[in-house]
N, C-alpha and C. Protein backbone atom coordinates (compact mmCIF):
# COMPACT_ATOMS: atom_id res chain seq x y z
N UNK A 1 0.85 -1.18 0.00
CA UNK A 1 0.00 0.00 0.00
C UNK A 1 0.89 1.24 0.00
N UNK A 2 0.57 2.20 -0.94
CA UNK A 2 1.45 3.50 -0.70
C UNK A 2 1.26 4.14 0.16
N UNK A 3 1.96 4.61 0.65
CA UNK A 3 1.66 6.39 1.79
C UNK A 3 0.79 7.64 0.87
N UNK A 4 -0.48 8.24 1.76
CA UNK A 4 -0.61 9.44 1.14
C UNK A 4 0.44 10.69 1.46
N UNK A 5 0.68 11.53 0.01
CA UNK A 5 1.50 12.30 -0.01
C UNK A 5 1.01 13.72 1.36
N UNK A 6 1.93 14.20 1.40
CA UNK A 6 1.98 14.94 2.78
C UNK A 6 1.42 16.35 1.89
N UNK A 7 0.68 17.54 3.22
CA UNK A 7 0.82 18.66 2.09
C UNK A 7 1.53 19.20 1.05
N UNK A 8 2.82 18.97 1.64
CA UNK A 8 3.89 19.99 0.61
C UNK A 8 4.30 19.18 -0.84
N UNK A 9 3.61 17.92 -0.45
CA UNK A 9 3.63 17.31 -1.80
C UNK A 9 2.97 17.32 -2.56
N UNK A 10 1.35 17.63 -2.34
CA UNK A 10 0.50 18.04 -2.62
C UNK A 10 0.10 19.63 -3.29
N UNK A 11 1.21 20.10 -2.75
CA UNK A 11 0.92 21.98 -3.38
C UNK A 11 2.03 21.46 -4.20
N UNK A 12 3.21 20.98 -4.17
CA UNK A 12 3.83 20.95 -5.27
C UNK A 12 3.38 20.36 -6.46
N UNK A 13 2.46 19.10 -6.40
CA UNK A 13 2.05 18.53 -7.59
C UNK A 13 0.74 19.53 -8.28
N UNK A 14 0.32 20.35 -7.48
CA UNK A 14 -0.68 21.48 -7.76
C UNK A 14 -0.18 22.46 -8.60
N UNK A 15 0.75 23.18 -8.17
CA UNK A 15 1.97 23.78 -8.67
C UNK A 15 2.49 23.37 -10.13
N UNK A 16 2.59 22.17 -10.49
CA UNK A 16 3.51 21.51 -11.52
C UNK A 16 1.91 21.73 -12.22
N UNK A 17 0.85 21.42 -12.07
CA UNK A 17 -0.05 20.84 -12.77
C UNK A 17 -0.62 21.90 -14.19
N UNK A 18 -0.20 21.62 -15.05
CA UNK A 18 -0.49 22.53 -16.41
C UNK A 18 -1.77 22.72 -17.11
N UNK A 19 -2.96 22.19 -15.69
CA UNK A 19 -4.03 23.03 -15.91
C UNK A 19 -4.42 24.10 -14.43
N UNK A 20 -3.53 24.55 -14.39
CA UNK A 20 -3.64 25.30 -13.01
C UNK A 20 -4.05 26.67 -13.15
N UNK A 21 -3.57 27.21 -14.17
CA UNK A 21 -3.67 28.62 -15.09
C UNK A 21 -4.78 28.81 -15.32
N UNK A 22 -5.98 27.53 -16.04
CA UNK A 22 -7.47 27.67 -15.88
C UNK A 22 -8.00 28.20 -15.24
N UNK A 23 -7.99 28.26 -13.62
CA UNK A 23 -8.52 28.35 -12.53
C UNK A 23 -9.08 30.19 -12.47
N UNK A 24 -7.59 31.18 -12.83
CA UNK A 24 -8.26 32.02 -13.25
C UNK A 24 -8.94 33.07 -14.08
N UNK A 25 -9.66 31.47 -15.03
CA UNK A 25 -10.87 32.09 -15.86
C UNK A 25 -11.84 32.06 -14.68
N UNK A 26 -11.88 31.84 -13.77
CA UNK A 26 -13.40 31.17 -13.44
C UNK A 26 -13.89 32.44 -12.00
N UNK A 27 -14.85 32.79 -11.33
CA UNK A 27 -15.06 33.21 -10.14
C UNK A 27 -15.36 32.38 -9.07
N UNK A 28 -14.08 32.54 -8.41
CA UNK A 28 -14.14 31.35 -7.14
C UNK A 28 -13.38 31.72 -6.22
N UNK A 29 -14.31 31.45 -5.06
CA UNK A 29 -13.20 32.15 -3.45
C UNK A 29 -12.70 31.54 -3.66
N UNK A 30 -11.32 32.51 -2.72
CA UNK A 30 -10.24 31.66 -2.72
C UNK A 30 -10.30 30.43 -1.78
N UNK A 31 -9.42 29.50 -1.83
CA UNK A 31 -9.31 28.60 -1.16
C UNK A 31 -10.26 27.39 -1.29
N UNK A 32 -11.15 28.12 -2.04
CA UNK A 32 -12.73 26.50 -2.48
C UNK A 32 -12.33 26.14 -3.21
N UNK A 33 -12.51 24.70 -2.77
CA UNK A 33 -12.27 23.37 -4.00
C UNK A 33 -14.05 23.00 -4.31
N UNK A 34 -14.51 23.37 -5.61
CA UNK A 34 -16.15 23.07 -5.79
C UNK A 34 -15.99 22.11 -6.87
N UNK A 35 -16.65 20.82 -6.34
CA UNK A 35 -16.73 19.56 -6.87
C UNK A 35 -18.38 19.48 -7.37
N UNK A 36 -19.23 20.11 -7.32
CA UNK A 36 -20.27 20.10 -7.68
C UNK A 36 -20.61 19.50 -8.56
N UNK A 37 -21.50 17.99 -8.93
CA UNK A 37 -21.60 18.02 -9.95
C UNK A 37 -22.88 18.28 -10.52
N UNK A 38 -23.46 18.48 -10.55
CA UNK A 38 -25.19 18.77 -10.07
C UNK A 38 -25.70 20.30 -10.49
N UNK A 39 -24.70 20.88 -10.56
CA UNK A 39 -25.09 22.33 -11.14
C UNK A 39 -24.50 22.81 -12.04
N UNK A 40 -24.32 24.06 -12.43
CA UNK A 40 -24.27 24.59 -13.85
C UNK A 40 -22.47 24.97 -13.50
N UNK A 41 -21.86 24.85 -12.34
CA UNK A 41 -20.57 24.85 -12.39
C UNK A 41 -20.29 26.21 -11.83
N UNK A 42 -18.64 26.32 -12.04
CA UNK A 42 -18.66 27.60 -11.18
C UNK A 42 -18.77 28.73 -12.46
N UNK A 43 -19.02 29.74 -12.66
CA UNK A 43 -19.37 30.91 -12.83
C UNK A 43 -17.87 31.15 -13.87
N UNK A 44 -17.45 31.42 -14.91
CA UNK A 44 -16.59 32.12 -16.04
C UNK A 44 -16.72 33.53 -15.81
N UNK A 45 -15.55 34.10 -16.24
CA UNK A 45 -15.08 35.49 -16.48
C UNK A 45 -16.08 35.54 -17.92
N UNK A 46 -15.92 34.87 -18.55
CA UNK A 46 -15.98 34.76 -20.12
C UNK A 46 -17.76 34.82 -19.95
N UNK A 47 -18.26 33.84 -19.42
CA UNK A 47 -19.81 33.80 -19.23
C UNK A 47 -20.37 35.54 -18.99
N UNK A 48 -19.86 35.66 -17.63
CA UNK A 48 -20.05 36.95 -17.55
C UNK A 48 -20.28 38.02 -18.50
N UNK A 49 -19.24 38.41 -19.52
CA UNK A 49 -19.07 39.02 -20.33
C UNK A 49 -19.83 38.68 -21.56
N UNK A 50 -20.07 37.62 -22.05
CA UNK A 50 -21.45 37.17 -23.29
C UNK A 50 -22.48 37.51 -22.06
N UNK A 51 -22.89 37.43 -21.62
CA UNK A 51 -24.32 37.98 -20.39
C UNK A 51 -24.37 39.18 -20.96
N UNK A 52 -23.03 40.18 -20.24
CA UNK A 52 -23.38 41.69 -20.29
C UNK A 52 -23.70 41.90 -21.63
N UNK A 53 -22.68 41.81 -22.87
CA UNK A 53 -22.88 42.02 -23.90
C UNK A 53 -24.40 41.82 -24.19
N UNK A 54 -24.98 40.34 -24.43
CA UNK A 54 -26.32 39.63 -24.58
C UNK A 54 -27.04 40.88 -24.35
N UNK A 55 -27.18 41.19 -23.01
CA UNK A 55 -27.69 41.87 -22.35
C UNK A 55 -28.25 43.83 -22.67
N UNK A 56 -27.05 44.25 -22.56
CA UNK A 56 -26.59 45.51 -22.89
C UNK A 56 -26.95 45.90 -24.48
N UNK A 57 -25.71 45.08 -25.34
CA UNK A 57 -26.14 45.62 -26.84
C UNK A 57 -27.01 44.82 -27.66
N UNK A 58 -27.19 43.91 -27.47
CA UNK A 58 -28.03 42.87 -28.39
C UNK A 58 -29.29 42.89 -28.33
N UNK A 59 -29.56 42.85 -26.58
CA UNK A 59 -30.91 42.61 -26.38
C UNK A 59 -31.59 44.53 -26.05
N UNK A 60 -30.65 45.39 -25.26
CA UNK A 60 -30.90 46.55 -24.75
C UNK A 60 -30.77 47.65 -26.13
N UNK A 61 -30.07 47.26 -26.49
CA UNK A 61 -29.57 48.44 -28.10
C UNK A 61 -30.01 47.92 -29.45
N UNK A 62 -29.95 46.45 -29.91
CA UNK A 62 -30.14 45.87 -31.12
C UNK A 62 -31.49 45.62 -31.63
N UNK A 63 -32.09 45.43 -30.33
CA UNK A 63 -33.84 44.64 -30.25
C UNK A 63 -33.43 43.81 -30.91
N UNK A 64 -34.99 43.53 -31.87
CA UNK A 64 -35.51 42.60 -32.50
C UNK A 64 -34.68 42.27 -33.65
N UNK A 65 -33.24 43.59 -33.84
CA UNK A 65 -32.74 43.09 -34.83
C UNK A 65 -31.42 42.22 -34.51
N UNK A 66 -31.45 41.97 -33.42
CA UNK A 66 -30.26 41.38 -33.03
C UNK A 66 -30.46 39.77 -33.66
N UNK A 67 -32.10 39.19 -33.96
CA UNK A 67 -32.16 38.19 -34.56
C UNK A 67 -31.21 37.70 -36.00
N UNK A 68 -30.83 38.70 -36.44
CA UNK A 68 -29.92 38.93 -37.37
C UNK A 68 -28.71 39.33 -37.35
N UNK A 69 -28.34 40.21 -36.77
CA UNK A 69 -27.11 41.18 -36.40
C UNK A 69 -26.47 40.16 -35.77
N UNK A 70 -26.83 39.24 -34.29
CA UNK A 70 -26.28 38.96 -33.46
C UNK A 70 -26.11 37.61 -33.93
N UNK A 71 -27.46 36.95 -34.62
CA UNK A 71 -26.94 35.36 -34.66
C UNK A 71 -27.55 34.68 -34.16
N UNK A 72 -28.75 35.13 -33.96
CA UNK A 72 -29.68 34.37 -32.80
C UNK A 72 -30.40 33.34 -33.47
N UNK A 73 -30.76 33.06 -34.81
CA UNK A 73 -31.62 32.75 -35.81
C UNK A 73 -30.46 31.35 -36.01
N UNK A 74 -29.28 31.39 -36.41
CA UNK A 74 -28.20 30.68 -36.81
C UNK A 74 -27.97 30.04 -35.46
N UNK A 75 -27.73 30.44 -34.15
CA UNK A 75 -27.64 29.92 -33.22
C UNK A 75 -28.83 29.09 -32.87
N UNK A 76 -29.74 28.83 -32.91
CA UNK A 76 -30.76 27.92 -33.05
C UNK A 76 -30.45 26.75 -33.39
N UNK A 77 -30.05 27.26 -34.90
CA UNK A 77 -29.58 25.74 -35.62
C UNK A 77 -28.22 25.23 -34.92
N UNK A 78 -27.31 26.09 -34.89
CA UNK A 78 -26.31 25.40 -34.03
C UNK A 78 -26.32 24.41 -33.20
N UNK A 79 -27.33 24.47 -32.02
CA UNK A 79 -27.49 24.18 -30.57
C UNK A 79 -28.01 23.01 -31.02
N UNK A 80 -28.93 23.14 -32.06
CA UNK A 80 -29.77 21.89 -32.60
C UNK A 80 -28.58 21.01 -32.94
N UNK A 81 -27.80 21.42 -33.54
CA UNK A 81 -26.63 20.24 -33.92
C UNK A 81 -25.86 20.01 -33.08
N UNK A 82 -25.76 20.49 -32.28
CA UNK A 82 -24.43 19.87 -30.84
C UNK A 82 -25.46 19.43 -30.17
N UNK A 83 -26.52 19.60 -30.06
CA UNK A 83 -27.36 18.70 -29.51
C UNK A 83 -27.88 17.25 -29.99
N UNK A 84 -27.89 17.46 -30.68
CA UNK A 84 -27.98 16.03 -31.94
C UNK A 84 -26.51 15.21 -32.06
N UNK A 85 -25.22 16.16 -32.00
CA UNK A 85 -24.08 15.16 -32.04
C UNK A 85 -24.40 14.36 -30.38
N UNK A 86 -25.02 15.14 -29.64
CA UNK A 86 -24.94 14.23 -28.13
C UNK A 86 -25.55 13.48 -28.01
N UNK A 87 -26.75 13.24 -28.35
CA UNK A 87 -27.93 12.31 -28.50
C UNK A 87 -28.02 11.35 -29.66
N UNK A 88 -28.74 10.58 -29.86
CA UNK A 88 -29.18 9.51 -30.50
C UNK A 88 -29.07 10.15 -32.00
N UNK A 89 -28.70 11.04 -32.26
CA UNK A 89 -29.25 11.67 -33.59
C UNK A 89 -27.98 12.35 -34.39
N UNK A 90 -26.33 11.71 -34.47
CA UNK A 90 -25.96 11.63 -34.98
C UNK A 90 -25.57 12.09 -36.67
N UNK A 91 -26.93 10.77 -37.07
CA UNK A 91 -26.85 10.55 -38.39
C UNK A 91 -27.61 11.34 -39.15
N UNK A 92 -28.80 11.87 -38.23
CA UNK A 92 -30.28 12.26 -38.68
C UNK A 92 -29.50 13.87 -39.44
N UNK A 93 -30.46 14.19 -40.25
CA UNK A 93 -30.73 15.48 -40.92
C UNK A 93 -30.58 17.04 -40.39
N UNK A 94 -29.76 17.73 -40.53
CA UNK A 94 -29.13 19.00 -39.78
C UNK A 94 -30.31 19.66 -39.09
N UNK A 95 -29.79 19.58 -38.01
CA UNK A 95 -30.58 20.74 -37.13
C UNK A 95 -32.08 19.23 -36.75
N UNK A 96 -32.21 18.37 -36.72
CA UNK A 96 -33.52 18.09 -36.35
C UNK A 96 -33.70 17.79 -34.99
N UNK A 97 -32.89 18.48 -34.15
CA UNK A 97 -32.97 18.07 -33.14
C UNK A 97 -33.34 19.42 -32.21
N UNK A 98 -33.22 20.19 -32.84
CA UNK A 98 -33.90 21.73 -32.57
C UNK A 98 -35.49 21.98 -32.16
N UNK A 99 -35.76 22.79 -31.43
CA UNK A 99 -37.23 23.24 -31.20
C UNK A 99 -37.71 24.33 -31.77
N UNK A 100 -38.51 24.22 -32.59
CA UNK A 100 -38.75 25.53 -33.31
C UNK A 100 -40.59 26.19 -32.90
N UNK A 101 -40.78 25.90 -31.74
CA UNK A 101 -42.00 26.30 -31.58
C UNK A 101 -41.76 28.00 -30.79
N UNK A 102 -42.49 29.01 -31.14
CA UNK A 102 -41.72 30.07 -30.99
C UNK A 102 -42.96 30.25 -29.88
N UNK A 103 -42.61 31.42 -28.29
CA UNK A 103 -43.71 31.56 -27.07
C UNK A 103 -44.48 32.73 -27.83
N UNK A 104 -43.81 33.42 -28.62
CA UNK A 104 -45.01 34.78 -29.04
C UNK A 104 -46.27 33.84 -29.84
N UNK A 105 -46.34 33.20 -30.21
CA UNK A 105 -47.00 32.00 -31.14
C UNK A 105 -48.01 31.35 -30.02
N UNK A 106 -47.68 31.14 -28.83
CA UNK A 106 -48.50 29.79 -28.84
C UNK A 106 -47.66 29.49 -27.19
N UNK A 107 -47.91 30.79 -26.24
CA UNK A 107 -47.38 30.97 -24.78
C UNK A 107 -47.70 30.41 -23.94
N UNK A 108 -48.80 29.19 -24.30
CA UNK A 108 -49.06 28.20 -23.17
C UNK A 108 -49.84 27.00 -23.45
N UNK A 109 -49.03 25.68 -23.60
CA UNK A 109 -49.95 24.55 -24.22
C UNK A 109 -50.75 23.52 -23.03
N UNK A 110 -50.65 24.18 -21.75
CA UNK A 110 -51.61 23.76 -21.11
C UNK A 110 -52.90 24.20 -20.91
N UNK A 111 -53.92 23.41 -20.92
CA UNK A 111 -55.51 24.03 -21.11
C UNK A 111 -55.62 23.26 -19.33
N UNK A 112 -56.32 24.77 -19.19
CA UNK A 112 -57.43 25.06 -17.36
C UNK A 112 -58.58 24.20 -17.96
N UNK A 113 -59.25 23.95 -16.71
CA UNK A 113 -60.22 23.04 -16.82
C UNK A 113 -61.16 23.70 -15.97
């Protein structure tokens, strides 16, 4: 049976480790190790910044034309296809794995009784 390594062996192999530099893309106190697997993860610099942008010029300055300008129309189909490379659907026909039912259309398919 081996010995576990002691701290200082431990910050050194931390140290050596050449994904260590990653760490700050991300927002994370210091000193947390978040193993989460269950949620959306820790929080990007990078996320952040597509938010504000999203946010600010696309959705706050561009409107309705950002469907175009920004990519929103093309990004659809995208998502549909990395979604389809993950799933069962591979082989199937571009984009069929996409939802194209739009909420201004048709904002609630449950019927009150």
């Amino acid at each position: 049976m081996t010995a576990l390594p002691d701290f200082a062996a431990i910050e050194a192999m931390d140290a050596a480790d050449g994904l260590r530099s990653l760490r700050e893309r991300f927002i994370l106190p210091t000193g947390l190790i978040y193993l989460d697997g269950n949620s959306l993860g820790v929080a990007s610099h990078a996320a952040f910044a597509e938010l504000q942008k999203a946010a600010t010029e696309e959705w706050g300055q561009d409107l309705i034309r950002s469907w175009n300008t920004a990519g929103w129309f093309d990004m659809l189909l995208s998502l549909g296809d990395r979604v389809g490379r993950l799933t069962a659907l591979p082989l199937a026909r571009r984009s069929s794995a996409t939802r194209r039912r739009s909420t201004s259309i048709r904002p609630c398919t449950r019927r009150w009784r």
